[in-house]
C-alpha atoms as a PDB file:
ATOM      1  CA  UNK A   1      -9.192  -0.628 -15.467  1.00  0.00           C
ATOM      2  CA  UNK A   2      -6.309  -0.161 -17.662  1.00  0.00           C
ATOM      3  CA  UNK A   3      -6.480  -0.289 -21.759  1.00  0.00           C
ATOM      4  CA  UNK A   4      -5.216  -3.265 -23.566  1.00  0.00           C
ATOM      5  CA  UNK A   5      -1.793  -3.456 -24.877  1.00  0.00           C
ATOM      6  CA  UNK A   6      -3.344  -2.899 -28.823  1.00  0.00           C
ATOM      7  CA  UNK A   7      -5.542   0.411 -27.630  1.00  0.00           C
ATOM      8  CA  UNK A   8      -3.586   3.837 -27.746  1.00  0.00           C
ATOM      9  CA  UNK A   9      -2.193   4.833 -24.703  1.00  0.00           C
ATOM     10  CA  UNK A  10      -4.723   6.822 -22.560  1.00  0.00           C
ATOM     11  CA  UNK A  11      -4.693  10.578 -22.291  1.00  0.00           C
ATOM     12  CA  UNK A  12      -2.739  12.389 -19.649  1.00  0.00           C
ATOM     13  CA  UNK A  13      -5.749  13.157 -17.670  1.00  0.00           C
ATOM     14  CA  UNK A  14      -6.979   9.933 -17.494  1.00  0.00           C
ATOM     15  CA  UNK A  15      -3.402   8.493 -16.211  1.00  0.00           C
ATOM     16  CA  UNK A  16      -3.717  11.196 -13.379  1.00  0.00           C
ATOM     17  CA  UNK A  17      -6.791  10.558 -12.533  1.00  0.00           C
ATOM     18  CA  UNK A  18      -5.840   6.691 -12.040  1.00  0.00           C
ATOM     19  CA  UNK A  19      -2.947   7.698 -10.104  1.00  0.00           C
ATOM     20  CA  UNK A  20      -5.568   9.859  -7.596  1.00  0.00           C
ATOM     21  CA  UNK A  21      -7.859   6.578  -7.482  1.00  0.00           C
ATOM     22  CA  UNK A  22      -4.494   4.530  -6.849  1.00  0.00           C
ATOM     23  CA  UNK A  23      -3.501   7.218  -4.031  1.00  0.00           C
ATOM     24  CA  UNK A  24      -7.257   7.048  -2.569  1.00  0.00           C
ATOM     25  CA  UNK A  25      -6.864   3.284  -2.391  1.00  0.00           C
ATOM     26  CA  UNK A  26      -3.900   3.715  -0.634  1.00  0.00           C
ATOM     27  CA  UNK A  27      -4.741   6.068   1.692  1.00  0.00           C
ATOM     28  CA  UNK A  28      -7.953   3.854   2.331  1.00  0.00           C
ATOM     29  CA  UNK A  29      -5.298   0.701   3.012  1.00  0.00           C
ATOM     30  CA  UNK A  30      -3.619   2.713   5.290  1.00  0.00           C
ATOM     31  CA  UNK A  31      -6.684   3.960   7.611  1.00  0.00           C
ATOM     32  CA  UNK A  32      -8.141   0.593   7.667  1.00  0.00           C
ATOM     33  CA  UNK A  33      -4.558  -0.998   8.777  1.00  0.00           C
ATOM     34  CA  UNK A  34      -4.022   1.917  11.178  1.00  0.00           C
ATOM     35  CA  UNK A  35      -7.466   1.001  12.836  1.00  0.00           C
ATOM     36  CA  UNK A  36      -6.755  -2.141  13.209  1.00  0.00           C
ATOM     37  CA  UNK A  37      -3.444  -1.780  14.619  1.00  0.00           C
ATOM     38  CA  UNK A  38      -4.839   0.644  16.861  1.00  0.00           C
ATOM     39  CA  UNK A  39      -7.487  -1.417  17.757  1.00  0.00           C
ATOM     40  CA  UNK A  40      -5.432  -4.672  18.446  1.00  0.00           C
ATOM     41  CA  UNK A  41      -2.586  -2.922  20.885  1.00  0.00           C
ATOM     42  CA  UNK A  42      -5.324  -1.200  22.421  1.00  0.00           C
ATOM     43  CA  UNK A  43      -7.446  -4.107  23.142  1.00  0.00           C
ATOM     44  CA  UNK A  44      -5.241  -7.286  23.149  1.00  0.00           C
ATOM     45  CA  UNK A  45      -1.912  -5.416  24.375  1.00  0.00           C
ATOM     46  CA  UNK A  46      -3.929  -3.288  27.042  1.00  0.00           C
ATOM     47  CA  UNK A  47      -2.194   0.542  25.731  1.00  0.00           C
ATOM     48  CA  UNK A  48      -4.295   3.651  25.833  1.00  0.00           C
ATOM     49  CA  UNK A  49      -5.684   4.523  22.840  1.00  0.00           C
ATOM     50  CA  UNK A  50      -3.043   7.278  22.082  1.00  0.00           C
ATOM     51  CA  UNK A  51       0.040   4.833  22.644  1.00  0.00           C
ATOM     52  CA  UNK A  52      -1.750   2.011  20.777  1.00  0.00           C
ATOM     53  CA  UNK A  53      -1.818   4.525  17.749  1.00  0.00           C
ATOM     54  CA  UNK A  54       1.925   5.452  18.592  1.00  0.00           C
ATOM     55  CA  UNK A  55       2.452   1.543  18.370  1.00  0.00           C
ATOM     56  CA  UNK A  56       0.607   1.051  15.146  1.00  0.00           C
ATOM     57  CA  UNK A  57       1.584   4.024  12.843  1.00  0.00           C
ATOM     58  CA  UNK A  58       5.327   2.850  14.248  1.00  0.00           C
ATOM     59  CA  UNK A  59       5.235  -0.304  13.040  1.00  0.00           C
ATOM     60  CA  UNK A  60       2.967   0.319  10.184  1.00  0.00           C
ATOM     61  CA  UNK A  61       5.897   2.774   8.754  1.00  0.00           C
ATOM     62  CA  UNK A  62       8.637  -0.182   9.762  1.00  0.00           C
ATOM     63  CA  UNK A  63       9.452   1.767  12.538  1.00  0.00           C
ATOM     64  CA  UNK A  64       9.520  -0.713  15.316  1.00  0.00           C
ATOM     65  CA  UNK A  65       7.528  -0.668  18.913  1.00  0.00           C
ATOM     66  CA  UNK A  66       7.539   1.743  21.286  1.00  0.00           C
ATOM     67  CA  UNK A  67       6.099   0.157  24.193  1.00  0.00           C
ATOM     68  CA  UNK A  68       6.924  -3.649  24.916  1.00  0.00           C
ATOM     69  CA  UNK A  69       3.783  -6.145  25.657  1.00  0.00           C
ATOM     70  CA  UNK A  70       3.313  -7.409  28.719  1.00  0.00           C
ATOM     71  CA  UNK A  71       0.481 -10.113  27.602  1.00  0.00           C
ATOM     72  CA  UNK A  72       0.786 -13.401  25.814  1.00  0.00           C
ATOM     73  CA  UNK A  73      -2.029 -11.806  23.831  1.00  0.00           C
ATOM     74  CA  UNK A  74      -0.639  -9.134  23.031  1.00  0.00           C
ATOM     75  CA  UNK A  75       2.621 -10.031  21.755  1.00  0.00           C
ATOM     76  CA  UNK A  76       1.095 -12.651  19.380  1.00  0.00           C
ATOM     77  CA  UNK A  77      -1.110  -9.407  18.026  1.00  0.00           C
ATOM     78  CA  UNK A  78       2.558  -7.405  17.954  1.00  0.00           C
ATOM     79  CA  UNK A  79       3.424 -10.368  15.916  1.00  0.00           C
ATOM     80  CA  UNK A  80       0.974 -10.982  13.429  1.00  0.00           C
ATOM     81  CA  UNK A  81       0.384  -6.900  12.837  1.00  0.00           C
ATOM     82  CA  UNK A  82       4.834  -6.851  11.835  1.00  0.00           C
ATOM     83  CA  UNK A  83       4.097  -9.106   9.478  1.00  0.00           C
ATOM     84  CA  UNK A  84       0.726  -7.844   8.449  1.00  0.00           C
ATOM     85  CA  UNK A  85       2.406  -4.551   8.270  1.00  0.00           C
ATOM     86  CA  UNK A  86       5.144  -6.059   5.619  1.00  0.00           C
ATOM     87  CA  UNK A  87       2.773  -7.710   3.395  1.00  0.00           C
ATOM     88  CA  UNK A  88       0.780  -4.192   3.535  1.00  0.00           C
ATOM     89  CA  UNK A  89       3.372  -2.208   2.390  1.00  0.00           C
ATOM     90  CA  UNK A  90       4.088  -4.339  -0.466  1.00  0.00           C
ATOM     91  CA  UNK A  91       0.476  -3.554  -1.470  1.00  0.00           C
ATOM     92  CA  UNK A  92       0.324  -0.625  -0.856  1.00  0.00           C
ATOM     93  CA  UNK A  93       3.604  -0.278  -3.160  1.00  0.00           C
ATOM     94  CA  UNK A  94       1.968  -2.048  -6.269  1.00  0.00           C
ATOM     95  CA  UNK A  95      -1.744   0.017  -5.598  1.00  0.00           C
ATOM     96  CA  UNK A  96       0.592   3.356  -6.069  1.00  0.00           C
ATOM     97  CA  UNK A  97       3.052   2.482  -8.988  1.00  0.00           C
ATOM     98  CA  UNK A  98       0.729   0.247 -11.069  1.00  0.00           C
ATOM     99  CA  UNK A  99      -0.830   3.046 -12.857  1.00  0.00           C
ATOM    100  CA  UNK A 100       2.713   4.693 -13.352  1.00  0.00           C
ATOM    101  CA  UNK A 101       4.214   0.836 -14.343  1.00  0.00           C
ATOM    102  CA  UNK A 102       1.344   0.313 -16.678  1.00  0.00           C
ATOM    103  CA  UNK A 103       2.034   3.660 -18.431  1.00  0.00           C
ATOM    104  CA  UNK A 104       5.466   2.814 -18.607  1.00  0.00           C
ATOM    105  CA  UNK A 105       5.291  -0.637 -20.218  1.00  0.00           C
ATOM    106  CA  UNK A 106       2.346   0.226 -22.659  1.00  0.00           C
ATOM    107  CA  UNK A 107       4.841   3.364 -23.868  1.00  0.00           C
ATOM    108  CA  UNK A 108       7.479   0.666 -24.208  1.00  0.00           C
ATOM    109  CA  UNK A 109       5.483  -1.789 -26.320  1.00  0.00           C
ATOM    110  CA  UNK A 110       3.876   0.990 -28.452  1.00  0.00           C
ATOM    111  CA  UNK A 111       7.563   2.190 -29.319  1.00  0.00           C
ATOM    112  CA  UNK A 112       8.629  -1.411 -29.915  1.00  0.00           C
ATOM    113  CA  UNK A 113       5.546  -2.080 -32.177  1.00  0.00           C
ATOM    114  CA  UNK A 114       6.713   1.341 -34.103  1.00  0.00           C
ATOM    115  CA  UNK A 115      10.645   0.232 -34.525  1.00  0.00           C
ATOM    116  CA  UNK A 116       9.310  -3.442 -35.524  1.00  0.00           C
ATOM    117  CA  UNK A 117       7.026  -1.810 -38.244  1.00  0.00           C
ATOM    118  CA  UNK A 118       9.925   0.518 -39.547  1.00  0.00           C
ATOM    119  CA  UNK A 119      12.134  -2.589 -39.970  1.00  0.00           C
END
């Protein structure tokens, strides 16, 4: 996906256009985790389909709950989907700056290849 550290740097349009792919993916991570949350409080924690949504965009954005669970099987959902929801923003973290990163450290070695050269 991304040029090798001895190719020239790619274009401008080419970066933006891997930072739209990496904000598609996102946006694709979130939807499917937002479905499952939804799905999960609304099935396991017995919400309404608007309040399990409340519930999972809440804790999705490190919010916290709204509504407390009342069954065993739903707090062990409310469980797993916090920590699900950490490990997901992580990714989704790295998906959106990896382009940007990549840039940034390719730039860097080009420019140390250039000093080492004029030494």
């Amino acid at each position: 996906m991304f040029e090798h550290n001895r190719q020239p740097l790619a274009s401008r349009t080419v970066f933006l256009l891997r930072l739209f792919y990496s904000f598609l993916m996102t946006l694709l991570v979130i939807i499917l985790s937002l479905g499952l949350g939804t799905w999960g409080y609304h099935s396991l924690g017995g919400l309404d389909w608007i309040d399990a949504l409340l519930n999972a965009s809440m804790i999705l954005t490190g919010m916290g709950p709204v509504n407390t669970m009342q069954t065993n099987a739903g707090k062990l959902f409310a469980t797993f989907y916090c920590l699900f929801s950490g490990i997901i923003f992580l990714t989704m973290m790295a998906i959106m700056l990896a382009p940007a990163y990549h840039r940034f450290m390719h730039r860097f070695h080009i420019e140390d290849e250039a000093s080492a050269s004029d030494s």
